[in-house]
N, C-alpha and C. Protein backbone atom coordinates (compact mmCIF):
# COMPACT_ATOMS: atom_id res chain seq x y z
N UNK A 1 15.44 20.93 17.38
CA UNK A 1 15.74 22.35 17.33
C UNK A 1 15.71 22.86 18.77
N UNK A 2 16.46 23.38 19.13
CA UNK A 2 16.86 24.43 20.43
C UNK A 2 15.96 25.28 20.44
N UNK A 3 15.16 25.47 21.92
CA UNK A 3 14.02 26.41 22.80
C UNK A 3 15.23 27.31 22.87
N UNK A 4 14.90 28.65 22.69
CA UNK A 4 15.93 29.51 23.52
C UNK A 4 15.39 30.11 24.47
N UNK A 5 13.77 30.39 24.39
CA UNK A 5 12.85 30.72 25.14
C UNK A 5 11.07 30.90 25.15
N UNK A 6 10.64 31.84 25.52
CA UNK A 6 9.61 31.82 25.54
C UNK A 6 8.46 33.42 26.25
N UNK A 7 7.51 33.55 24.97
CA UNK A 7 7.71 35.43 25.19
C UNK A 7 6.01 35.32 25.39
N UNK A 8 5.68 36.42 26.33
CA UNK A 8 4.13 36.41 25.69
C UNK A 8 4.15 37.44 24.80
N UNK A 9 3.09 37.03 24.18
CA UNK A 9 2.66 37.90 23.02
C UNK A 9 1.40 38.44 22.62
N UNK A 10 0.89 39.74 22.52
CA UNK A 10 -0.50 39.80 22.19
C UNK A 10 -1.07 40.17 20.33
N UNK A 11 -1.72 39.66 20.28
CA UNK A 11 -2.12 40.04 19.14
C UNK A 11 -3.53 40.76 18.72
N UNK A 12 -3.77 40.80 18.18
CA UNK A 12 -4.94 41.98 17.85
C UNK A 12 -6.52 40.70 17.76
N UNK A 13 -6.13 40.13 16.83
CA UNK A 13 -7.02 38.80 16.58
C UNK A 13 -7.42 37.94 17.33
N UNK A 14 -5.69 37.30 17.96
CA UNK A 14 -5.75 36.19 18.32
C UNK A 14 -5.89 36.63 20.24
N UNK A 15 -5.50 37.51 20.38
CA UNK A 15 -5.81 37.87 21.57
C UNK A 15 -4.33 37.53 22.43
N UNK A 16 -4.50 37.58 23.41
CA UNK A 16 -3.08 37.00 24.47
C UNK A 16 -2.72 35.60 24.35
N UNK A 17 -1.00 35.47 24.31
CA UNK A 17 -0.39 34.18 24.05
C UNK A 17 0.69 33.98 24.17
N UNK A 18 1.32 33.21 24.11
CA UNK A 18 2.57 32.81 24.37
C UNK A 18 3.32 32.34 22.65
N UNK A 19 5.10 32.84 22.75
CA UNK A 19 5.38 32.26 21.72
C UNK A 19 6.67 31.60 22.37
N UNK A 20 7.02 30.01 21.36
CA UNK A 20 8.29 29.51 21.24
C UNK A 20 9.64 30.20 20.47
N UNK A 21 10.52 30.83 21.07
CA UNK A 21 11.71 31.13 20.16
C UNK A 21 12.48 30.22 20.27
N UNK A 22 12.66 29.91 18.95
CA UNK A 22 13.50 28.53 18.82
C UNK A 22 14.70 28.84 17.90
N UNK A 23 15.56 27.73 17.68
CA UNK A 23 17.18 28.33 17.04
C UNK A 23 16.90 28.49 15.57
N UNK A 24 17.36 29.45 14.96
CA UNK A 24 17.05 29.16 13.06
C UNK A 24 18.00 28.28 13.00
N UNK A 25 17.51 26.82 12.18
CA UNK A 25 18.74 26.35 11.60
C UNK A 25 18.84 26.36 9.85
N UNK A 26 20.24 26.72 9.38
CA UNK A 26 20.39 26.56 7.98
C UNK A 26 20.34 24.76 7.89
N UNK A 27 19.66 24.73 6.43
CA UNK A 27 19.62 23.46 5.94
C UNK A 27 18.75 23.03 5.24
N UNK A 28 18.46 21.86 4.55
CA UNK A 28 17.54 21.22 3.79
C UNK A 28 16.61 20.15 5.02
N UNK A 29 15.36 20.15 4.33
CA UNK A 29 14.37 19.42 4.78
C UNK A 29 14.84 18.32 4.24
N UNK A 30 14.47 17.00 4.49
CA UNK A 30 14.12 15.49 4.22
C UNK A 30 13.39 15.46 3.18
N UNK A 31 12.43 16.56 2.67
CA UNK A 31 11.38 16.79 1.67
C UNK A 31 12.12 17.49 0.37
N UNK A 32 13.17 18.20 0.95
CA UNK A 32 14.06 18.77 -0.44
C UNK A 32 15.17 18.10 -1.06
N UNK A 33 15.46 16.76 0.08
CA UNK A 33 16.63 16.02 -0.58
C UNK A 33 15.80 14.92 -1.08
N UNK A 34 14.76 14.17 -1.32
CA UNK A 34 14.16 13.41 -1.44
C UNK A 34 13.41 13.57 -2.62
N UNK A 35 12.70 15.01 -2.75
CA UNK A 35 12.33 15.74 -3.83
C UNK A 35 12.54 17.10 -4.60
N UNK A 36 13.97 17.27 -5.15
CA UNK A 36 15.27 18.28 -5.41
C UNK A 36 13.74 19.17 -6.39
N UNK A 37 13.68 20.56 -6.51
CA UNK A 37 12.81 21.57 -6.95
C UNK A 37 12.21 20.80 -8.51
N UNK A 38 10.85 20.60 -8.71
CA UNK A 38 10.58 20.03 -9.47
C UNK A 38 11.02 18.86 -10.05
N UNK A 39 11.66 18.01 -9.57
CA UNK A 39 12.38 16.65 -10.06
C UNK A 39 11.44 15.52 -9.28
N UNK A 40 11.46 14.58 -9.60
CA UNK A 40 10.71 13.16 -9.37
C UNK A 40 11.70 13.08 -7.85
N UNK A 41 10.97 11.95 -7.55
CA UNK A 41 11.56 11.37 -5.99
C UNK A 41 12.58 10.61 -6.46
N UNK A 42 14.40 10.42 -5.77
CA UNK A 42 15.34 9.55 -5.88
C UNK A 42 15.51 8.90 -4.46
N UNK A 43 16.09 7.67 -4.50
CA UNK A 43 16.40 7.48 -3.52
C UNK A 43 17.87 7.91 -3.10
N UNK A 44 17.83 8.16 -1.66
CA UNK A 44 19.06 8.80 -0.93
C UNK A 44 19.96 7.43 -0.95
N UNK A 45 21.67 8.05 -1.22
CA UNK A 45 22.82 7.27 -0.71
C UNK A 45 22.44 6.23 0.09
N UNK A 46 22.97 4.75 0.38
CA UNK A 46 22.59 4.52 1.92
C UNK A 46 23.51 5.18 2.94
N UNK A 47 24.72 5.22 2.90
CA UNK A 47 24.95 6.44 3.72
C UNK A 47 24.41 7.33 3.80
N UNK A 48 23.97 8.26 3.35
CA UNK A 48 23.33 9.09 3.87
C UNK A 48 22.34 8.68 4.33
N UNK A 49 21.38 8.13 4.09
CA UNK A 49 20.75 7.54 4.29
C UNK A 49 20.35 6.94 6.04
N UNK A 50 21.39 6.12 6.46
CA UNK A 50 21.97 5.55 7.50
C UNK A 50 22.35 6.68 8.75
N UNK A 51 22.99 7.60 8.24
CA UNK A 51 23.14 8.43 8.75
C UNK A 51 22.05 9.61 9.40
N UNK A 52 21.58 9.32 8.32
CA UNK A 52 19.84 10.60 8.85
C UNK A 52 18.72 9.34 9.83
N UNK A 53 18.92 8.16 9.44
CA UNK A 53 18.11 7.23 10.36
C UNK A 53 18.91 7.26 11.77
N UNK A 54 19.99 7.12 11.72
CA UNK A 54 20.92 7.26 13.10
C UNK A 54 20.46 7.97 14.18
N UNK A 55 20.82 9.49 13.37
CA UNK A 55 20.57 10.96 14.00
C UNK A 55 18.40 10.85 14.39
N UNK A 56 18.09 10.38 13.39
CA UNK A 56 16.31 10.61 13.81
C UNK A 56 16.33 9.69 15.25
N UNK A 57 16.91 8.27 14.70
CA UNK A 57 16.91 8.03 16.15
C UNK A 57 17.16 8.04 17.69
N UNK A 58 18.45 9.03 17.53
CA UNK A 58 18.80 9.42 18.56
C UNK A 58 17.86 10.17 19.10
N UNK A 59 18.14 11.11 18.35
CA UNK A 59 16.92 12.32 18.56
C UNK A 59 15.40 11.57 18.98
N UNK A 60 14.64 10.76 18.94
CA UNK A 60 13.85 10.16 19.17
C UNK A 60 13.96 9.60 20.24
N UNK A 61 14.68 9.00 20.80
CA UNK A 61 15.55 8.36 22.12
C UNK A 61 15.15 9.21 23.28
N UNK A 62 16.00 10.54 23.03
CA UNK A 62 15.64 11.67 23.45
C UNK A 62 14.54 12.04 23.52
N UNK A 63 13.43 12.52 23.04
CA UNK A 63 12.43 12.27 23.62
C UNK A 63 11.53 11.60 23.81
N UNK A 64 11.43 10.43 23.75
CA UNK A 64 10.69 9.57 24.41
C UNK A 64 11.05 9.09 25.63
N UNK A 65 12.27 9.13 26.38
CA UNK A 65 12.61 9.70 27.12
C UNK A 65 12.80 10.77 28.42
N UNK A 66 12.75 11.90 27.68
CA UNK A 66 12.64 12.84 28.48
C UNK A 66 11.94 12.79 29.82
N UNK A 67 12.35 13.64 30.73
CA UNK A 67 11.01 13.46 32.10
C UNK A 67 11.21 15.15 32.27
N UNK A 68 10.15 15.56 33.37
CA UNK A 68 10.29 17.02 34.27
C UNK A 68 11.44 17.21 34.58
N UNK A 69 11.38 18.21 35.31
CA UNK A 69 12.00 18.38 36.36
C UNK A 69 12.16 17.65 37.85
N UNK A 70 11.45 17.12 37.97
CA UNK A 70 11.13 16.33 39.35
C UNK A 70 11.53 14.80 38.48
N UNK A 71 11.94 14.54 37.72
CA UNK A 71 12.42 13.08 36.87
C UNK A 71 10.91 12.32 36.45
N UNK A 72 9.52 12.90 36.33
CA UNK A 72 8.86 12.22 36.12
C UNK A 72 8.76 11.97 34.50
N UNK A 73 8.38 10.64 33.85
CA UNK A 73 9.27 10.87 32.70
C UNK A 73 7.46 11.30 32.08
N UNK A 74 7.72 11.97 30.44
CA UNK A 74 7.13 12.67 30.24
C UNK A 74 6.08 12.16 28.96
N UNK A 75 6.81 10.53 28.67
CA UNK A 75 5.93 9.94 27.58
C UNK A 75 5.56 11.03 26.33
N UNK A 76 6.74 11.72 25.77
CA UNK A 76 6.61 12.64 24.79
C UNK A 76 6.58 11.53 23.25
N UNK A 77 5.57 11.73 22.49
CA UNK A 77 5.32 10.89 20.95
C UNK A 77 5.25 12.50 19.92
N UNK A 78 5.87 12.56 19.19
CA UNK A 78 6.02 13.59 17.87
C UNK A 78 4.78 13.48 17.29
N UNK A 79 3.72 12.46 16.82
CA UNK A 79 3.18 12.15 15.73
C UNK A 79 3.08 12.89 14.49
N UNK A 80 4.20 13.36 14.61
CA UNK A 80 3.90 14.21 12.97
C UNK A 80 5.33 13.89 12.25
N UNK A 81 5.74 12.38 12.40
CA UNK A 81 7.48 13.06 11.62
C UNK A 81 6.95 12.28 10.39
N UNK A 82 7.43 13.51 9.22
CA UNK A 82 7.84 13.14 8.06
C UNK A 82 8.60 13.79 7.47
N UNK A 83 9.19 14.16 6.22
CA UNK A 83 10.46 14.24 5.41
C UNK A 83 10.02 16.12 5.64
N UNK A 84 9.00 16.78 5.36
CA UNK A 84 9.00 18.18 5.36
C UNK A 84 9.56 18.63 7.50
N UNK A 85 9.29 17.67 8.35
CA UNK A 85 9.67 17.92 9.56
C UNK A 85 10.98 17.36 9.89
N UNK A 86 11.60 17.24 9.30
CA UNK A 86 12.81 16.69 9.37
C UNK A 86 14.41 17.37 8.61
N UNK A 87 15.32 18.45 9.33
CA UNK A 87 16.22 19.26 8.78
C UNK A 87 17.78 18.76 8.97
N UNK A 88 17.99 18.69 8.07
CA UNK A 88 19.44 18.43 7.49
C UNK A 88 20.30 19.70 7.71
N UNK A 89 21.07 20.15 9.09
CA UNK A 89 21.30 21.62 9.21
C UNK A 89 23.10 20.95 8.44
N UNK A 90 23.46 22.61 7.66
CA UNK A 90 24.84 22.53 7.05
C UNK A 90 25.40 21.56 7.52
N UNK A 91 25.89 21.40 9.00
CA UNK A 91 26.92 20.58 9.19
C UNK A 91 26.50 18.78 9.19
N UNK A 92 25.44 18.35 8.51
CA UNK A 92 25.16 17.38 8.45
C UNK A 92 23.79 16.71 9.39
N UNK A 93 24.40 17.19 10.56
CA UNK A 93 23.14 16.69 11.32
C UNK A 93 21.91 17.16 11.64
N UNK A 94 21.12 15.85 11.82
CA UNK A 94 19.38 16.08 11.64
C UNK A 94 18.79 16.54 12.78
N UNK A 95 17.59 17.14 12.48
CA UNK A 95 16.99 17.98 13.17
C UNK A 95 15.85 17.60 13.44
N UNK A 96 14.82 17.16 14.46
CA UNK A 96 13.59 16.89 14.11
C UNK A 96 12.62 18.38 14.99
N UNK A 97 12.16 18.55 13.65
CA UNK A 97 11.05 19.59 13.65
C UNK A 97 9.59 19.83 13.81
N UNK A 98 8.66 20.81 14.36
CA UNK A 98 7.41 21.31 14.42
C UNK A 98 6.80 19.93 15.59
N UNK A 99 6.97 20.26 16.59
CA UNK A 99 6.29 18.97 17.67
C UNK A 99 4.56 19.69 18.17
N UNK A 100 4.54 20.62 16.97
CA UNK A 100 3.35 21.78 17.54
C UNK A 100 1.66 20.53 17.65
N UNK A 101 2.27 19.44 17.63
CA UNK A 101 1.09 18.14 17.88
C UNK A 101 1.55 16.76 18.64
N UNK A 102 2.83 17.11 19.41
CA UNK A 102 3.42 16.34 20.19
C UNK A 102 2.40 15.56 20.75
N UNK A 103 2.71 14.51 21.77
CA UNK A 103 1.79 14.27 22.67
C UNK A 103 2.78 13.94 23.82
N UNK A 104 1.97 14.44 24.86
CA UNK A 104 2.44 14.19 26.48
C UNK A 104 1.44 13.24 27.28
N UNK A 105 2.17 12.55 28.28
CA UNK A 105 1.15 12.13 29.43
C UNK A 105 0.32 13.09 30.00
N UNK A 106 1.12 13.65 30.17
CA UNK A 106 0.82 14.98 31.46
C UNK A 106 0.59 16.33 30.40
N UNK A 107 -0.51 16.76 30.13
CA UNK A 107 -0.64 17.78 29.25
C UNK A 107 -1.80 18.77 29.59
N UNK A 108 -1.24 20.25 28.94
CA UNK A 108 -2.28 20.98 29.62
C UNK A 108 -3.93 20.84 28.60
N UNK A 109 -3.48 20.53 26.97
CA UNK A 109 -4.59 20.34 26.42
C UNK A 109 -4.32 19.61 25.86
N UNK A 110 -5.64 18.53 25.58
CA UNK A 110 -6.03 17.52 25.23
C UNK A 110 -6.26 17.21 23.90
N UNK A 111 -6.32 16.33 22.91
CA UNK A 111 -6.91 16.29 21.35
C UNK A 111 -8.43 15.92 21.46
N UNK A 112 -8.28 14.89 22.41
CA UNK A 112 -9.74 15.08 22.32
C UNK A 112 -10.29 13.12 21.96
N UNK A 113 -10.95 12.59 22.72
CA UNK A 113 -11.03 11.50 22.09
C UNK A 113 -11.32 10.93 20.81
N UNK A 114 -10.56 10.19 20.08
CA UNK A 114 -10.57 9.50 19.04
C UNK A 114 -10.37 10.58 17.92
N UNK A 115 -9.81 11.63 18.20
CA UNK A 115 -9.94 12.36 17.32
C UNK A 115 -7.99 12.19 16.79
N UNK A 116 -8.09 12.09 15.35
CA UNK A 116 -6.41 11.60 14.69
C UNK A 116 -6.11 13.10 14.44
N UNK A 117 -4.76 13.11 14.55
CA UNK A 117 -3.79 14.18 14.38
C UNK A 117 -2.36 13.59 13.69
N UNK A 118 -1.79 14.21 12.51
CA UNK A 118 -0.83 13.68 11.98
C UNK A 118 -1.06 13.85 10.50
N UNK A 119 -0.05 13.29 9.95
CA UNK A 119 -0.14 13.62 8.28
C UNK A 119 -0.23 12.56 7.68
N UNK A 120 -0.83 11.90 6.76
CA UNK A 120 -1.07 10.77 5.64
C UNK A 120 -0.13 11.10 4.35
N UNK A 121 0.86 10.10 4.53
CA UNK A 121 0.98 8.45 4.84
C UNK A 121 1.57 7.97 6.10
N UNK A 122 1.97 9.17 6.63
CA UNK A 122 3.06 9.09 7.88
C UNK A 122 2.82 8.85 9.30
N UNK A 123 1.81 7.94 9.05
CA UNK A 123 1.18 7.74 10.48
C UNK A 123 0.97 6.23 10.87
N UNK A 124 1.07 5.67 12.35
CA UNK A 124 1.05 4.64 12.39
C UNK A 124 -0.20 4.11 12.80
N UNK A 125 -0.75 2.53 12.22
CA UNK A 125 -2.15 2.19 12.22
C UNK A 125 -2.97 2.50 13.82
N UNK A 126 -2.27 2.65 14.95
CA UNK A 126 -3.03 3.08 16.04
C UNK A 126 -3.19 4.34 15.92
N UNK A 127 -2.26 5.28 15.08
CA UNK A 127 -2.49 6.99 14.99
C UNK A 127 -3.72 6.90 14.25
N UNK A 128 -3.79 6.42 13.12
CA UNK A 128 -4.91 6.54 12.03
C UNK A 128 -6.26 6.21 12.97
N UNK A 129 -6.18 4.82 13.98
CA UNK A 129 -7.36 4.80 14.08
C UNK A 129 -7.53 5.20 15.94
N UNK A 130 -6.57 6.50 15.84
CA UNK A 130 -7.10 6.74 16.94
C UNK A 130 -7.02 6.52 18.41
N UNK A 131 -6.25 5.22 18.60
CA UNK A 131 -5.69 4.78 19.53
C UNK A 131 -4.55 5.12 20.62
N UNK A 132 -4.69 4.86 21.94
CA UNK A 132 -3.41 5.20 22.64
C UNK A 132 -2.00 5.21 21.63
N UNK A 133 -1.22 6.46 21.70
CA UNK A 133 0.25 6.03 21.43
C UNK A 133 1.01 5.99 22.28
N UNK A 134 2.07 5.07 21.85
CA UNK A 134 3.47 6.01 22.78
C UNK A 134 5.06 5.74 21.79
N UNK A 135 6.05 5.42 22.05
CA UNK A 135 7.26 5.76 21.12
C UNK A 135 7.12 4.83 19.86
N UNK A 136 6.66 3.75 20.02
CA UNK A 136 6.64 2.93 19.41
C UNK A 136 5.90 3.46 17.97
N UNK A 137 5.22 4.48 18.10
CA UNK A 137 4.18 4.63 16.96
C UNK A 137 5.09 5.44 16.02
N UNK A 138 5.97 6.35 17.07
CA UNK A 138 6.81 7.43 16.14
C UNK A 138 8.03 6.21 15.28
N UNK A 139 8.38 4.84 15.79
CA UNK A 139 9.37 4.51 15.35
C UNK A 139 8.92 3.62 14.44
N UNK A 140 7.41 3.43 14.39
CA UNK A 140 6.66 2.76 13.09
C UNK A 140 6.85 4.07 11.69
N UNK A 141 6.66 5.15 11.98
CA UNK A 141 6.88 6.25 10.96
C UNK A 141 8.52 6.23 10.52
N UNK A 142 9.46 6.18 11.15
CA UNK A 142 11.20 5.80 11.00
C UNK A 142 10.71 4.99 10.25
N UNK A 143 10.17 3.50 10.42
CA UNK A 143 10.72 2.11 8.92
C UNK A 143 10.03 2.89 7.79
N UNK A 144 8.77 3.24 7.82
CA UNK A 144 8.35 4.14 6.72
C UNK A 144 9.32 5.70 5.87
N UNK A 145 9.92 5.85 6.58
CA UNK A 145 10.80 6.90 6.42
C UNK A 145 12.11 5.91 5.40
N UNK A 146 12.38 5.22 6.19
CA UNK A 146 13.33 4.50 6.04
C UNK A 146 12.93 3.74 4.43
N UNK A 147 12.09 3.56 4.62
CA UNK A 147 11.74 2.72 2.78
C UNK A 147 11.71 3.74 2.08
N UNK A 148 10.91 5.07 2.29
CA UNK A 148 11.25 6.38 1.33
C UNK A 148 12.72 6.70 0.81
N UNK A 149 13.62 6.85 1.90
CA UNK A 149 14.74 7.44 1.48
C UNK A 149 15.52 6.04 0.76
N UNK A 150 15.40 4.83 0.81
CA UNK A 150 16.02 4.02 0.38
C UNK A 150 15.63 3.45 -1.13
N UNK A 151 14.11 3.52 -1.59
CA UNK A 151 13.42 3.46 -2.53
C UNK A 151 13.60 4.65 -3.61
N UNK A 152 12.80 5.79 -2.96
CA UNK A 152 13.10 7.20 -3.54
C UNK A 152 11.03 6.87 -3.65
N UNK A 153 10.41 6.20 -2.98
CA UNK A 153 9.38 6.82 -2.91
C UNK A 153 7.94 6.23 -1.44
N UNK A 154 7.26 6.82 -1.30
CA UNK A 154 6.50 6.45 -0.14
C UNK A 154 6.11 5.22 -0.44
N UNK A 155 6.08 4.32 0.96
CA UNK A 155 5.39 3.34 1.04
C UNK A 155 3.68 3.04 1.05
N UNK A 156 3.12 4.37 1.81
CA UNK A 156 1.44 4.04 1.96
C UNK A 156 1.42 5.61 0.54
N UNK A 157 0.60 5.13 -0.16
CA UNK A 157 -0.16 6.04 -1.11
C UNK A 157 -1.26 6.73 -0.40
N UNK A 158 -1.41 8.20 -0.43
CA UNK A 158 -2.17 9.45 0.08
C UNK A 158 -3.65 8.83 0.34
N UNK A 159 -4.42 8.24 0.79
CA UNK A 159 -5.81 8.18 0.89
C UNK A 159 -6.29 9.51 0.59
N UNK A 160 -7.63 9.46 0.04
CA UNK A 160 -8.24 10.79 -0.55
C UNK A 160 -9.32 10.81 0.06
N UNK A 161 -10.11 9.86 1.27
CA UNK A 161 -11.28 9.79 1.78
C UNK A 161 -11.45 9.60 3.16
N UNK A 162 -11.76 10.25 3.65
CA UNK A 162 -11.76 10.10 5.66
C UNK A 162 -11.79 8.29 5.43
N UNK A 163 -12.68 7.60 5.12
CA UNK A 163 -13.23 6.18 5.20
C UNK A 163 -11.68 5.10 4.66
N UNK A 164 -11.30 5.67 3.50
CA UNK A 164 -9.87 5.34 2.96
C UNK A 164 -8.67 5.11 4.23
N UNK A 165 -8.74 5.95 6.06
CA UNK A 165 -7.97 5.60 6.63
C UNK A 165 -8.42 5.01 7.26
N UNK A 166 -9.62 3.81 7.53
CA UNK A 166 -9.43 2.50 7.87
C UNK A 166 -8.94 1.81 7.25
N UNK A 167 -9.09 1.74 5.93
CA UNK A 167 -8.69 0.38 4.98
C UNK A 167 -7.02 0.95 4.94
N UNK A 168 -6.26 1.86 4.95
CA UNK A 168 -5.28 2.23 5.56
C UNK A 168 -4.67 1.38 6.86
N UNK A 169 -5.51 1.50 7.60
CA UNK A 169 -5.21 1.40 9.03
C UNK A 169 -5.16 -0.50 8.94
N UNK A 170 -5.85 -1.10 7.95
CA UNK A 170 -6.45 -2.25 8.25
C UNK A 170 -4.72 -3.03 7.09
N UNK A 171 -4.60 -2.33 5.98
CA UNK A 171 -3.45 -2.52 5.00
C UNK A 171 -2.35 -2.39 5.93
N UNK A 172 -2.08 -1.74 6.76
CA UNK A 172 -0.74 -1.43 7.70
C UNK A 172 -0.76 -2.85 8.53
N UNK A 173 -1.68 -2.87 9.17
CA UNK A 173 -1.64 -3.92 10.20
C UNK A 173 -1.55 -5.12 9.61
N UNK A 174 -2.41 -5.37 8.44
CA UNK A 174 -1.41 -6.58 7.76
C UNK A 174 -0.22 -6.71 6.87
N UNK A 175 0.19 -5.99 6.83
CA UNK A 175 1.48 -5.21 6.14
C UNK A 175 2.52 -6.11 7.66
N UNK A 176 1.69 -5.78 8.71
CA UNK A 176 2.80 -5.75 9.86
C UNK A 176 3.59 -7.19 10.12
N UNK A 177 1.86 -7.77 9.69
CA UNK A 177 1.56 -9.28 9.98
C UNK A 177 2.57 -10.50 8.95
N UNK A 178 2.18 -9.80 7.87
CA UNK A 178 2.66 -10.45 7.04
C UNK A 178 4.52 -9.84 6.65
N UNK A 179 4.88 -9.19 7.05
CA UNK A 179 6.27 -8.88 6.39
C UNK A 179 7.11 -8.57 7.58
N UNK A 180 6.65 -8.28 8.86
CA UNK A 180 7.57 -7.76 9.76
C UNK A 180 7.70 -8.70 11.18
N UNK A 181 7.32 -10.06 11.24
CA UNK A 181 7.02 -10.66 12.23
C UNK A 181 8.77 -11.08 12.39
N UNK A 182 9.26 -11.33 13.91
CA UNK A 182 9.97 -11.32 14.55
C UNK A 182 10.63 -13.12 13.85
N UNK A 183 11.95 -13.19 13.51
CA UNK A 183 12.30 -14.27 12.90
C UNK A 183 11.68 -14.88 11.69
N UNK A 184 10.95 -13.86 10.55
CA UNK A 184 10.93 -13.95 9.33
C UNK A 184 12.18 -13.16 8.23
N UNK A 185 12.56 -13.97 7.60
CA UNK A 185 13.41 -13.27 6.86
C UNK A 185 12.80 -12.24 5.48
């Protein structure tokens, strides 16, 4: 989504701040084509399908990528993409949305050590447990994305217990081991 700018703003509560104006776009979420108003999960076309993995990845490219102004590059990670952050504007192409938990190299505030940020199931086993990221983690959330829209349903089931995202974290990594190793079919 397009910055158009950037305003301060005061509020009564929250006190002095800054806001993002960003572009409205018309369209469906990843979360409304995946799960149409009260209906069960289907899986998407593979075209379409193909097509929204394309566009995420570009878009992903892009920022992981990115640098300053001075070309220093900027090691930008989303950790939050899933199907509700993700917009399908009218003319087809995807949008990736809410980076309000991005991560930068170079940042003015910090999360904080070991402390996880992100949404369950949509996170990759170094997010869960905490670990350095960098693009690689956002493009572990894409194959997960990628089995949703092709299945018509999530791959990791919701943990219900802080303790539940190790054995999470520990199921992914052999998930990795066992099904995704380089020259296994």
């Amino acid at each position: 989504v397009s910055l158009i700018g950037v305003e301060e703003i005061e509020d009564k509560q929250l006190g002095r701040g800054h806001a993002l104006l960003l572009e409205y776009v018309r369209g469906r979420t990843l979360e409304q084509v995946l799960r149409p108003a009260g209906r069960a999960a289907a899986p998407v076309p593979l075209a379409g399908a193909l097509a929204v993995l394309r566009d995420m990845l570009a878009a992903l490219d892009h920022v992981h990528n990115a640098s300053d102004d001075s070309g220093r590059p900027l090691r930008l990670v989303h950790r939050d993409l899933k199907p509700h952050n993700i917009m399908i504007d009218q003319d087809g192409a995807v949008r990736l949305l809410d980076f309000g938990i991005a991560w930068a190299e170079e940042r003015l505030v910090s999360t904080g050590t070991n402390l996880t940020r992100g949404t369950l199931p949509y996170m990759s086993p170094e997010q869960i447990r905490g670990r350095p990221l960098d693009g690689r983690s956002d493009l572990f959330v894409v194959g997960l994305l990628a089995f949703e829209m092709l299945t018509g349903r999530c791959l990791i089931a919701r943990p219900t217990k802080p303790r539940d995202m190790v054995t999470l974290a520990r199921e992914l990594v052999q998930l990795r081991r066992e099904q995704w190793q380089p020259g296994v079919e």
